[in-house]
C-alpha atoms as a PDB file:
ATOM      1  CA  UNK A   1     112.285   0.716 134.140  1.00  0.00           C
ATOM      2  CA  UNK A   2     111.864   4.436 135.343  1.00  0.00           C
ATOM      3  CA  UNK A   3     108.819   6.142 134.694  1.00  0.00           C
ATOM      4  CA  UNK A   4     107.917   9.540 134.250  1.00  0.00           C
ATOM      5  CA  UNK A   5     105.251  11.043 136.685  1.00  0.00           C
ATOM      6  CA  UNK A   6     102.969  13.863 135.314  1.00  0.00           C
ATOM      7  CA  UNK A   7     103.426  17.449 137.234  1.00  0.00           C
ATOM      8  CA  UNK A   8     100.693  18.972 136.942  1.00  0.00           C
ATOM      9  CA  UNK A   9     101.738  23.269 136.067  1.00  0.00           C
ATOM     10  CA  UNK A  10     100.389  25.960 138.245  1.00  0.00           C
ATOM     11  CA  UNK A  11      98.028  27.645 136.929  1.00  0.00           C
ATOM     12  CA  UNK A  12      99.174  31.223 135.350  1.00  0.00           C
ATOM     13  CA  UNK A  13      96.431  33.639 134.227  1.00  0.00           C
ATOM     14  CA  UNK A  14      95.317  36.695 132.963  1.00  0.00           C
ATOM     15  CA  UNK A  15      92.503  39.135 133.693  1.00  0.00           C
ATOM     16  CA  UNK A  16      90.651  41.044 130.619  1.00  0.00           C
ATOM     17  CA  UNK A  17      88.434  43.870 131.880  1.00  0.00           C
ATOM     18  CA  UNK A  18      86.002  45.582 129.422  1.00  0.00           C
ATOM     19  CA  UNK A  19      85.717  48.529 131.082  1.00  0.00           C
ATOM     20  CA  UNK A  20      82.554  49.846 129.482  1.00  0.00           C
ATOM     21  CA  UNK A  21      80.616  47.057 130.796  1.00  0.00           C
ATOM     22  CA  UNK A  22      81.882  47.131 134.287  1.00  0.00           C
ATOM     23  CA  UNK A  23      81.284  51.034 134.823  1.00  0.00           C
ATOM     24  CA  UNK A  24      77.840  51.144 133.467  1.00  0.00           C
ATOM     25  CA  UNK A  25      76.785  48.203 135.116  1.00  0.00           C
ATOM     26  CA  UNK A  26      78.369  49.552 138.300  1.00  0.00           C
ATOM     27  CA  UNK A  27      77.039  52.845 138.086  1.00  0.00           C
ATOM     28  CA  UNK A  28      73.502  51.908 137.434  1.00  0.00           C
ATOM     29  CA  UNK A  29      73.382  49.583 140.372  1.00  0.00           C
ATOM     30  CA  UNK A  30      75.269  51.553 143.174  1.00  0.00           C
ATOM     31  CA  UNK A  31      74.297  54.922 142.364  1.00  0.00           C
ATOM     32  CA  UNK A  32      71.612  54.719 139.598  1.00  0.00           C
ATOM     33  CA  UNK A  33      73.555  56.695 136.873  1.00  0.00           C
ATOM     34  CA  UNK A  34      73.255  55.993 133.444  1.00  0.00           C
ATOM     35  CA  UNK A  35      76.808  58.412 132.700  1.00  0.00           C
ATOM     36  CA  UNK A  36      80.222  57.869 133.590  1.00  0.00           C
ATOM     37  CA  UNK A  37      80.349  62.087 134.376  1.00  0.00           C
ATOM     38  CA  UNK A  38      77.723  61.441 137.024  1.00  0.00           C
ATOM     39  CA  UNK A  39      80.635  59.501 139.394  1.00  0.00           C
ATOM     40  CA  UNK A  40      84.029  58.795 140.009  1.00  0.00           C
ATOM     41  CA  UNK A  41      85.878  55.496 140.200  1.00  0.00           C
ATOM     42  CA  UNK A  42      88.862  54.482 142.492  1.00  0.00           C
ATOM     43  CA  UNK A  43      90.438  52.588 139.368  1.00  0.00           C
ATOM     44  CA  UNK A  44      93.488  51.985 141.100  1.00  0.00           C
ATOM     45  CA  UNK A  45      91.983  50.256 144.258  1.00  0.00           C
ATOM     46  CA  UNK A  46      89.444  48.426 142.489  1.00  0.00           C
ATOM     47  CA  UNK A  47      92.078  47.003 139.923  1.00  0.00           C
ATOM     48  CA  UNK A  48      93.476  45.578 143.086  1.00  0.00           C
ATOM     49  CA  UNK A  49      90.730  44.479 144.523  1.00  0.00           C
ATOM     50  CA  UNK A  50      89.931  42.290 141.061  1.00  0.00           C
ATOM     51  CA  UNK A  51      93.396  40.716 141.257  1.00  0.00           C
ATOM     52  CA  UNK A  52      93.219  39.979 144.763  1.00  0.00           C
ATOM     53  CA  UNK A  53      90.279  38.340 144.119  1.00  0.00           C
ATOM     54  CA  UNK A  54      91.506  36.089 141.368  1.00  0.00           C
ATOM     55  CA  UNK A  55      94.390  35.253 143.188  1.00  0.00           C
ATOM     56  CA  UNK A  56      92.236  33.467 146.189  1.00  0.00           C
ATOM     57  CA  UNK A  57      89.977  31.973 143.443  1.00  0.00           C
ATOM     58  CA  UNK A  58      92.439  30.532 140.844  1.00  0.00           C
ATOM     59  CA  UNK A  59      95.489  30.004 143.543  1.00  0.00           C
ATOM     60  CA  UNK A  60      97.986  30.412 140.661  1.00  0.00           C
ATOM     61  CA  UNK A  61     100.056  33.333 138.869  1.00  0.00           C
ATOM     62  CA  UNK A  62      99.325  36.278 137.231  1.00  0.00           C
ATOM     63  CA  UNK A  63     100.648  37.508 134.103  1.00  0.00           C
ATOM     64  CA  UNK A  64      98.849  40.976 133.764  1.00  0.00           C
ATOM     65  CA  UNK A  65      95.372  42.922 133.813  1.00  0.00           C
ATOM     66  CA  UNK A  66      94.248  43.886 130.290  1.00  0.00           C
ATOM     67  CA  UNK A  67      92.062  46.922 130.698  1.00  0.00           C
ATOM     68  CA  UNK A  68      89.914  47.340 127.667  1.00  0.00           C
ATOM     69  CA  UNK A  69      88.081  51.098 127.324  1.00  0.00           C
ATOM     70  CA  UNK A  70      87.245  53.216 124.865  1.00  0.00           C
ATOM     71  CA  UNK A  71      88.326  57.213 124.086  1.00  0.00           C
ATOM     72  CA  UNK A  72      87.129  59.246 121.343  1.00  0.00           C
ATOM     73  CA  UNK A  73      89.753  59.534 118.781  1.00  0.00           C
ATOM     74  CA  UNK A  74      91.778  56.938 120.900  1.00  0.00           C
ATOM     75  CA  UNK A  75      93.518  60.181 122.959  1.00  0.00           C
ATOM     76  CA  UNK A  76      93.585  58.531 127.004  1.00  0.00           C
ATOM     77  CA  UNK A  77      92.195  60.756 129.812  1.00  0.00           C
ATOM     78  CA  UNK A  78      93.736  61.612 132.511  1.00  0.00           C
ATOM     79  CA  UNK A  79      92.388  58.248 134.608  1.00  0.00           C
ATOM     80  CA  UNK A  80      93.377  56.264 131.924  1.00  0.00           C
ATOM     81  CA  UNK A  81      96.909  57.814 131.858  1.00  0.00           C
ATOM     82  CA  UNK A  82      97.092  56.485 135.503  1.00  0.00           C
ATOM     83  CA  UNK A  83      96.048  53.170 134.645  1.00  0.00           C
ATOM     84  CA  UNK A  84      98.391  52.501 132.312  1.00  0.00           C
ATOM     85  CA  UNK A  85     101.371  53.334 134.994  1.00  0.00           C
ATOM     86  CA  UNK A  86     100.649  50.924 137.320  1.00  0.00           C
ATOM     87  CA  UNK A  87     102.387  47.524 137.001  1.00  0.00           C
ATOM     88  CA  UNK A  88     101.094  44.387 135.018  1.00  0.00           C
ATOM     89  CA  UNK A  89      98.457  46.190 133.934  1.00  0.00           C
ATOM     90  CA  UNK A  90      97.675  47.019 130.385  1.00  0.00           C
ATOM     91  CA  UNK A  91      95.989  49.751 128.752  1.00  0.00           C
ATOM     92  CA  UNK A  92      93.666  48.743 125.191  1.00  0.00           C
ATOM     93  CA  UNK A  93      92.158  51.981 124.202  1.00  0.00           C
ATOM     94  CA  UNK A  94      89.066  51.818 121.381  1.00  0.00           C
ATOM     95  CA  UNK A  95      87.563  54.390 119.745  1.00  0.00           C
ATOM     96  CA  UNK A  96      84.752  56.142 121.250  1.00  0.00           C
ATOM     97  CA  UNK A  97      82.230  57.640 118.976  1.00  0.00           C
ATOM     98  CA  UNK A  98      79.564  60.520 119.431  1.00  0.00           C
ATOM     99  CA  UNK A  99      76.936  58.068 120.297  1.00  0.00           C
ATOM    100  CA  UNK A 100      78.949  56.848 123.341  1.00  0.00           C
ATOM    101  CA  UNK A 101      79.783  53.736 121.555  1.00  0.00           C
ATOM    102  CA  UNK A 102      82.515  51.304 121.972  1.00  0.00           C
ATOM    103  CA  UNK A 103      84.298  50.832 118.482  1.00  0.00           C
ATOM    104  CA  UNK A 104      86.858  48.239 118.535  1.00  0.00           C
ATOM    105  CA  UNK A 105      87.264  46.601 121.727  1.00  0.00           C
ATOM    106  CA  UNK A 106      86.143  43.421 121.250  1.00  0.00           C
ATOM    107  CA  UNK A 107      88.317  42.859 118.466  1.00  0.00           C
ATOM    108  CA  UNK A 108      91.893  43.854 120.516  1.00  0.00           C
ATOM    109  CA  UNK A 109      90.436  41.960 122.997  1.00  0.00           C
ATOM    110  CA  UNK A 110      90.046  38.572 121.086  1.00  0.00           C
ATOM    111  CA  UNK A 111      93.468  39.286 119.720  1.00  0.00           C
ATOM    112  CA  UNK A 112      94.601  39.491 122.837  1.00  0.00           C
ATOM    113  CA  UNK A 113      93.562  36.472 124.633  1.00  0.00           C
ATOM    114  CA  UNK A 114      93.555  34.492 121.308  1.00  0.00           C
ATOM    115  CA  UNK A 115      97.227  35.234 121.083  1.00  0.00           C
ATOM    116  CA  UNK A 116      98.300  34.351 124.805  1.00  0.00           C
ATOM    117  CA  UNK A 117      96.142  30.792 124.315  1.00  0.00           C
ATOM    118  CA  UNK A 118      97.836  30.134 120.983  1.00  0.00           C
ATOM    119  CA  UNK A 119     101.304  30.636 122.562  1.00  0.00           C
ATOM    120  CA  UNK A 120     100.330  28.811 125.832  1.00  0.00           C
ATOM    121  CA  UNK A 121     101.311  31.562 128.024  1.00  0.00           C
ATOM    122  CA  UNK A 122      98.073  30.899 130.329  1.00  0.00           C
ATOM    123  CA  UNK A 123      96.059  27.941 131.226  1.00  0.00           C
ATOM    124  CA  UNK A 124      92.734  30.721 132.624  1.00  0.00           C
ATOM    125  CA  UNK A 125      91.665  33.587 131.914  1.00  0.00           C
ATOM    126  CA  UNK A 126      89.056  35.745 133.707  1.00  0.00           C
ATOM    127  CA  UNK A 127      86.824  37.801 131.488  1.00  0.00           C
ATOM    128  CA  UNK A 128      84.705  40.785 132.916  1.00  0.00           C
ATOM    129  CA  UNK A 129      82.682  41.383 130.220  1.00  0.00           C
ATOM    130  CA  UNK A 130      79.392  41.350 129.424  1.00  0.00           C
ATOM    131  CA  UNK A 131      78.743  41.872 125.402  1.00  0.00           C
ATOM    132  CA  UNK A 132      77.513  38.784 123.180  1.00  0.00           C
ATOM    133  CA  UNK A 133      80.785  40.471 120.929  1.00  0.00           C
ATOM    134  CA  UNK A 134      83.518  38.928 123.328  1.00  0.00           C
ATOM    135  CA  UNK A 135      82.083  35.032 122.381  1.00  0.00           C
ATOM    136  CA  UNK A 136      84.110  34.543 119.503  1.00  0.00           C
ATOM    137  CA  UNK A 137      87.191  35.550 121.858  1.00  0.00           C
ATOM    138  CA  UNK A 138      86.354  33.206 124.679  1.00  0.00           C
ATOM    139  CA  UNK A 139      85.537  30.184 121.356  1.00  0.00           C
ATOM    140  CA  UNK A 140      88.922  30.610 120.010  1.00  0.00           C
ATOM    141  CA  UNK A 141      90.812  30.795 123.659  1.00  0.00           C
ATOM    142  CA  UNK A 142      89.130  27.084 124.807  1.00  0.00           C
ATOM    143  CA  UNK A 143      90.174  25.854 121.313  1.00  0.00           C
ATOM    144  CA  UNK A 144      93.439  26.052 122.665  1.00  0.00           C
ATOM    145  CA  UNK A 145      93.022  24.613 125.915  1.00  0.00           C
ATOM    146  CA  UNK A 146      92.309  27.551 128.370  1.00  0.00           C
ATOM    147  CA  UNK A 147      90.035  27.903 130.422  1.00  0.00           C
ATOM    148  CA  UNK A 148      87.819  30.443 130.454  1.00  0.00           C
ATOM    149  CA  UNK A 149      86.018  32.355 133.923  1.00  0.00           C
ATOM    150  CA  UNK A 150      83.388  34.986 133.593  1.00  0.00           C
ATOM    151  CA  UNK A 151      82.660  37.408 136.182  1.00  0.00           C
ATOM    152  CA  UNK A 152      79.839  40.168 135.917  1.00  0.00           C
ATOM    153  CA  UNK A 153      78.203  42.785 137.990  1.00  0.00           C
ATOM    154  CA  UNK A 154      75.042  42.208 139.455  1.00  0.00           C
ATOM    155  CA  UNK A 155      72.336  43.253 138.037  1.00  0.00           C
ATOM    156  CA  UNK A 156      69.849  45.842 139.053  1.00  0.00           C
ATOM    157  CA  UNK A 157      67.173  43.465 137.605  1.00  0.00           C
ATOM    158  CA  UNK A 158      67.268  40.331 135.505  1.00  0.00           C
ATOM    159  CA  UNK A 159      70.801  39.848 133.808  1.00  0.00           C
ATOM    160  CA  UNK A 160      72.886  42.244 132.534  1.00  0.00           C
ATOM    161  CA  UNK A 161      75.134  39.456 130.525  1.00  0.00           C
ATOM    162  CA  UNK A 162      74.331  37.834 127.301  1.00  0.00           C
ATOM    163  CA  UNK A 163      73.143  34.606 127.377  1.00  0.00           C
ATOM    164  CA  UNK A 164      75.296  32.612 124.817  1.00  0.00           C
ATOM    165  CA  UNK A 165      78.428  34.190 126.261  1.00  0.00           C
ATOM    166  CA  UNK A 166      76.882  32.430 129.854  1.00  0.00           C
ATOM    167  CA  UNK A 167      76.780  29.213 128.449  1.00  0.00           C
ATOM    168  CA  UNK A 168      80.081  29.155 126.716  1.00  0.00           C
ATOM    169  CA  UNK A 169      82.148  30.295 129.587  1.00  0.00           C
ATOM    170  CA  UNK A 170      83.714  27.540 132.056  1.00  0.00           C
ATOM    171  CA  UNK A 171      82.384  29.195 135.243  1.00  0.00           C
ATOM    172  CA  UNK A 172      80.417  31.761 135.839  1.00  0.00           C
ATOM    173  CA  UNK A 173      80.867  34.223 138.787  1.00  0.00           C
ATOM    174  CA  UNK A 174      79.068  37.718 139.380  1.00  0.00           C
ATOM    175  CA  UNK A 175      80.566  40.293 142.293  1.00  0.00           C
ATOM    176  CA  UNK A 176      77.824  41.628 144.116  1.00  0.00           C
ATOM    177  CA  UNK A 177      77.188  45.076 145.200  1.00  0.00           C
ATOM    178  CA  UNK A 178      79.319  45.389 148.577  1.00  0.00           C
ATOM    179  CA  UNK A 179      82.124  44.057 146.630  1.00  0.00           C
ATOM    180  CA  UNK A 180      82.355  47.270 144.401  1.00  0.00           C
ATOM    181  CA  UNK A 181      80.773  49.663 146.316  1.00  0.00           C
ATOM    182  CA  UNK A 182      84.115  51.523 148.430  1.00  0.00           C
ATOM    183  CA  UNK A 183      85.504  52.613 144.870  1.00  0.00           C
ATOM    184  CA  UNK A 184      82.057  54.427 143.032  1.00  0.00           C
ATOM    185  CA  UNK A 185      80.987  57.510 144.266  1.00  0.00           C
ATOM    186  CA  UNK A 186      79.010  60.234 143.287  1.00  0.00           C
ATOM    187  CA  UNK A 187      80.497  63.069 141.468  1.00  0.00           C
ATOM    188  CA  UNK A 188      80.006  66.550 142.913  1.00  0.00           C
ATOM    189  CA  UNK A 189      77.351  68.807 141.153  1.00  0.00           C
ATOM    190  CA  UNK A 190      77.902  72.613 141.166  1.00  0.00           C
ATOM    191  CA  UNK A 191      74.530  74.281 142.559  1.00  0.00           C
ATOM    192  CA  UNK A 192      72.820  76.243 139.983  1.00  0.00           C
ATOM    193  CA  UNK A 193      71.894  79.932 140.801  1.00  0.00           C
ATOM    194  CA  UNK A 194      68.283  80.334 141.160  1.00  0.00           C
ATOM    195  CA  UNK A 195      67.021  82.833 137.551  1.00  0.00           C
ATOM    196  CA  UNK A 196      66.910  86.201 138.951  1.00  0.00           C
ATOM    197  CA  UNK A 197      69.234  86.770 141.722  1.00  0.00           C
ATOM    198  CA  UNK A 198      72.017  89.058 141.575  1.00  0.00           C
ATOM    199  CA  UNK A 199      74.237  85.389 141.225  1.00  0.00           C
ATOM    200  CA  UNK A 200      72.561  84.055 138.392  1.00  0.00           C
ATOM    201  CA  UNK A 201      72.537  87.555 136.476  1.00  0.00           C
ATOM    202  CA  UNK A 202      76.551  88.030 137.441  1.00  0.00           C
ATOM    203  CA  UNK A 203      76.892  84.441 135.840  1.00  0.00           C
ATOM    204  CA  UNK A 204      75.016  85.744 132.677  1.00  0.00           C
ATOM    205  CA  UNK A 205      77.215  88.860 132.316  1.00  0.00           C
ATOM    206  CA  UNK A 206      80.446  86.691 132.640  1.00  0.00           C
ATOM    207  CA  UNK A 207      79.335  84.081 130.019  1.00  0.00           C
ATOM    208  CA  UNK A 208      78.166  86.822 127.607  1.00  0.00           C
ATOM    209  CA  UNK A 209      80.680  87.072 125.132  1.00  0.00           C
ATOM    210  CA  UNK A 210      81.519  90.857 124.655  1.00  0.00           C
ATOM    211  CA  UNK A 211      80.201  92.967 121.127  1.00  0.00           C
ATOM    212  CA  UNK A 212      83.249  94.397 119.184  1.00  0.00           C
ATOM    213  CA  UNK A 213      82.616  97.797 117.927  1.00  0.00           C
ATOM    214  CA  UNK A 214      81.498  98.323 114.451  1.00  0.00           C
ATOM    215  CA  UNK A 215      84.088  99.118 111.881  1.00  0.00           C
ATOM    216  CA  UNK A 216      83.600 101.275 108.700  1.00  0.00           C
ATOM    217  CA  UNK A 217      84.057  99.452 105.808  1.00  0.00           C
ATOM    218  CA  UNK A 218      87.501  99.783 103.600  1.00  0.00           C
ATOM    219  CA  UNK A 219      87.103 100.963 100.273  1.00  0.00           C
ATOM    220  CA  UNK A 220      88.901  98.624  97.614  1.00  0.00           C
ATOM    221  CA  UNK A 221      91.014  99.952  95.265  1.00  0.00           C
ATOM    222  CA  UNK A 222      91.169  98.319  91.815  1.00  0.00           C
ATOM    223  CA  UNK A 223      94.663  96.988  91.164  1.00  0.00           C
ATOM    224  CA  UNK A 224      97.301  99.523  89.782  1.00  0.00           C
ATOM    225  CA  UNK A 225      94.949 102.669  91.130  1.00  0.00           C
ATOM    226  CA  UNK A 226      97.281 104.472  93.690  1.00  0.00           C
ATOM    227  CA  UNK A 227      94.811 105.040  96.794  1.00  0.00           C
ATOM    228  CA  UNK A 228      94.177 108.767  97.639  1.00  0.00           C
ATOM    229  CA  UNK A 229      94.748 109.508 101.486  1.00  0.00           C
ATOM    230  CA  UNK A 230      91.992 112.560 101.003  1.00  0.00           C
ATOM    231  CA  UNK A 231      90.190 114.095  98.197  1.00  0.00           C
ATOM    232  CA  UNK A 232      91.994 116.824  95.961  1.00  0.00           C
ATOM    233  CA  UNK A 233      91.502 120.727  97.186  1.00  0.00           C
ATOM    234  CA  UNK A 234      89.355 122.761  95.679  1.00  0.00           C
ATOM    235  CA  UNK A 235      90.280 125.722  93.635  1.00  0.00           C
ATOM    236  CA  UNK A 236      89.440 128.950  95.214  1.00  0.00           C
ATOM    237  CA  UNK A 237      87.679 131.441  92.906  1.00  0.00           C
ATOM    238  CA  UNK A 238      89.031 134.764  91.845  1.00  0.00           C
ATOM    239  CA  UNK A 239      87.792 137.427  93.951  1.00  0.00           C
ATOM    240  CA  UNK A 240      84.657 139.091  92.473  1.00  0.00           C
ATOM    241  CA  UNK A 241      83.444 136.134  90.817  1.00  0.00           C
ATOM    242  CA  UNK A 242      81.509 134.073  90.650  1.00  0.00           C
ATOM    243  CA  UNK A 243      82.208 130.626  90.226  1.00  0.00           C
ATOM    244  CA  UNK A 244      78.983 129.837  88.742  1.00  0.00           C
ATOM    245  CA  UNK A 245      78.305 131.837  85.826  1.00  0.00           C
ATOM    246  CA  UNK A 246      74.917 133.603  86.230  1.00  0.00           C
ATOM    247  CA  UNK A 247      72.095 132.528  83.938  1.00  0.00           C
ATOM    248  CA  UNK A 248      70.261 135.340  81.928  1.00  0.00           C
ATOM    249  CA  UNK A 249      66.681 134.827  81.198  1.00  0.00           C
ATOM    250  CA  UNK A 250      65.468 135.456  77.977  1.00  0.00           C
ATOM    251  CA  UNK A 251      62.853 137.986  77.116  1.00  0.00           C
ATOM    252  CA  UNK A 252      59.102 135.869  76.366  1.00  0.00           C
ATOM    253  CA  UNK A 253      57.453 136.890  73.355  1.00  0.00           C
ATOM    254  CA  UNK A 254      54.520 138.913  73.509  1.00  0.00           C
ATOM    255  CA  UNK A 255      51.199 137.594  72.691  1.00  0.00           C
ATOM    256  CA  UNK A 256      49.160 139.762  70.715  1.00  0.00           C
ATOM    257  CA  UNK A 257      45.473 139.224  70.867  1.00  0.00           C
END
């Protein structure tokens, strides 16, 4: 009687980087900015460095990188144009409001990984996240079987990932400082003229935005009125008189006492 001897698969999995989290956190700890405008990330080297790292922990194959980040009115940047060229890597774009909030990421991101454990296209998925919003997404992907591996930044000072999402997760890894430092640096500040030099009043003049001259305002014609170019000549008085008749006075009458 044959019998059948269980295989056990490789494991095949996917990476889902909330982007948000991972620059602020980054940023704050490496160069102590609290805006993405203060520095400037090697996203192409550190996307690599993530999968390479993922590869030597998980020992199986990768499907793709799911890079989750936010836009305002969902119109990419020029970094994020780059990102989503490279290969097995896929750009989610929320909406980015004037608050500097994230609107909608968590839910594409739950769809995603939701949908790939459903279908049974991975067996682990790594989430680099740190928002008590992406539990419900790592819930419904273990319902189905996978999986799931947290990684986080660390922290400048006590944790900088919510608790509940902690627990829930399968494993829990966070990538230290040295890790991320070669792709954050510090963005480049203009110097400021000091007020009162020659520079800083040349700036001024530039920035100034020049006065138009005054116009005279146009007189509106009513419609139907034909508009006169210039007023009508006058009519030039016979010669010896006068145009304005002259006025006669009349004689008072005497008062007799």
């Amino acid at each position: 009687m044959a019998t059948s001897e269980f295989v056990p698969q490789p494991a095949r999995y996917a990476i889902f980087v909330d982007a948000g989290y991972l620059f602020a956190a980054s940023g704050a700890l490496l160069l102590g900015c609290g805006s993405r405008r203060e520095y400037r990330v090697a996203a192409e080297k550190l996307i690599k460095a993530l999968t390479s790292h993922a590869d030597d922990k998980l020992l199986g194959e990768l499907l793709r990188v799911y890079w989750f980040d936010a836009a305002p009115k969902k119109q990419p940047t020029v970094d994020q144009r780059v990102i989503a060229n490279l290969p097995l890597v896929k750009l989610r774009l929320g909406n980015l409001n004037a608050q500097g909030q994230q609107k909608g990421v968590d839910a594409q991101l739950r769809a995603d990984l939701e949908a790939l454990a459903r279908h049974r296209a991975i067996t682990d998925a790594v989430l680099l996240a740190g928002d008590e919003d992406m539990l419900p997404a790592v819930e419904a992907a273990q319902r189905y079987g996978v999986r799931v591996h947290l990684w986080g930044v660390e922290p400048t000072h006590g944790s900088n990932q919510a608790e509940w999402l902690v627990w829930e997760s399968d494993t829990v890894e966070v990538l230290p400082a040295d890790f991320l430092r070669p792709y954050f640096t510090k963005a480049k500040v203009l110097p400021v003229p000091a007020p009162g030099t020659a520079a800083a009043v040349r700036e001024a003049a530039e920035r100034r935005p020049a006065r138009p001259a005054p116009s005279r305002p146009r007189r509106r014609c009513s419609p139907g009125v034909p508009r006169r170019s210039s007023p009508p000549p006058r009519r030039a008085s016979a010669p010896g008189r006068s145009r304005c008749p002259a006025r006669t006075r009349r004689p008072r009458p005497s008062r007799r006492p």
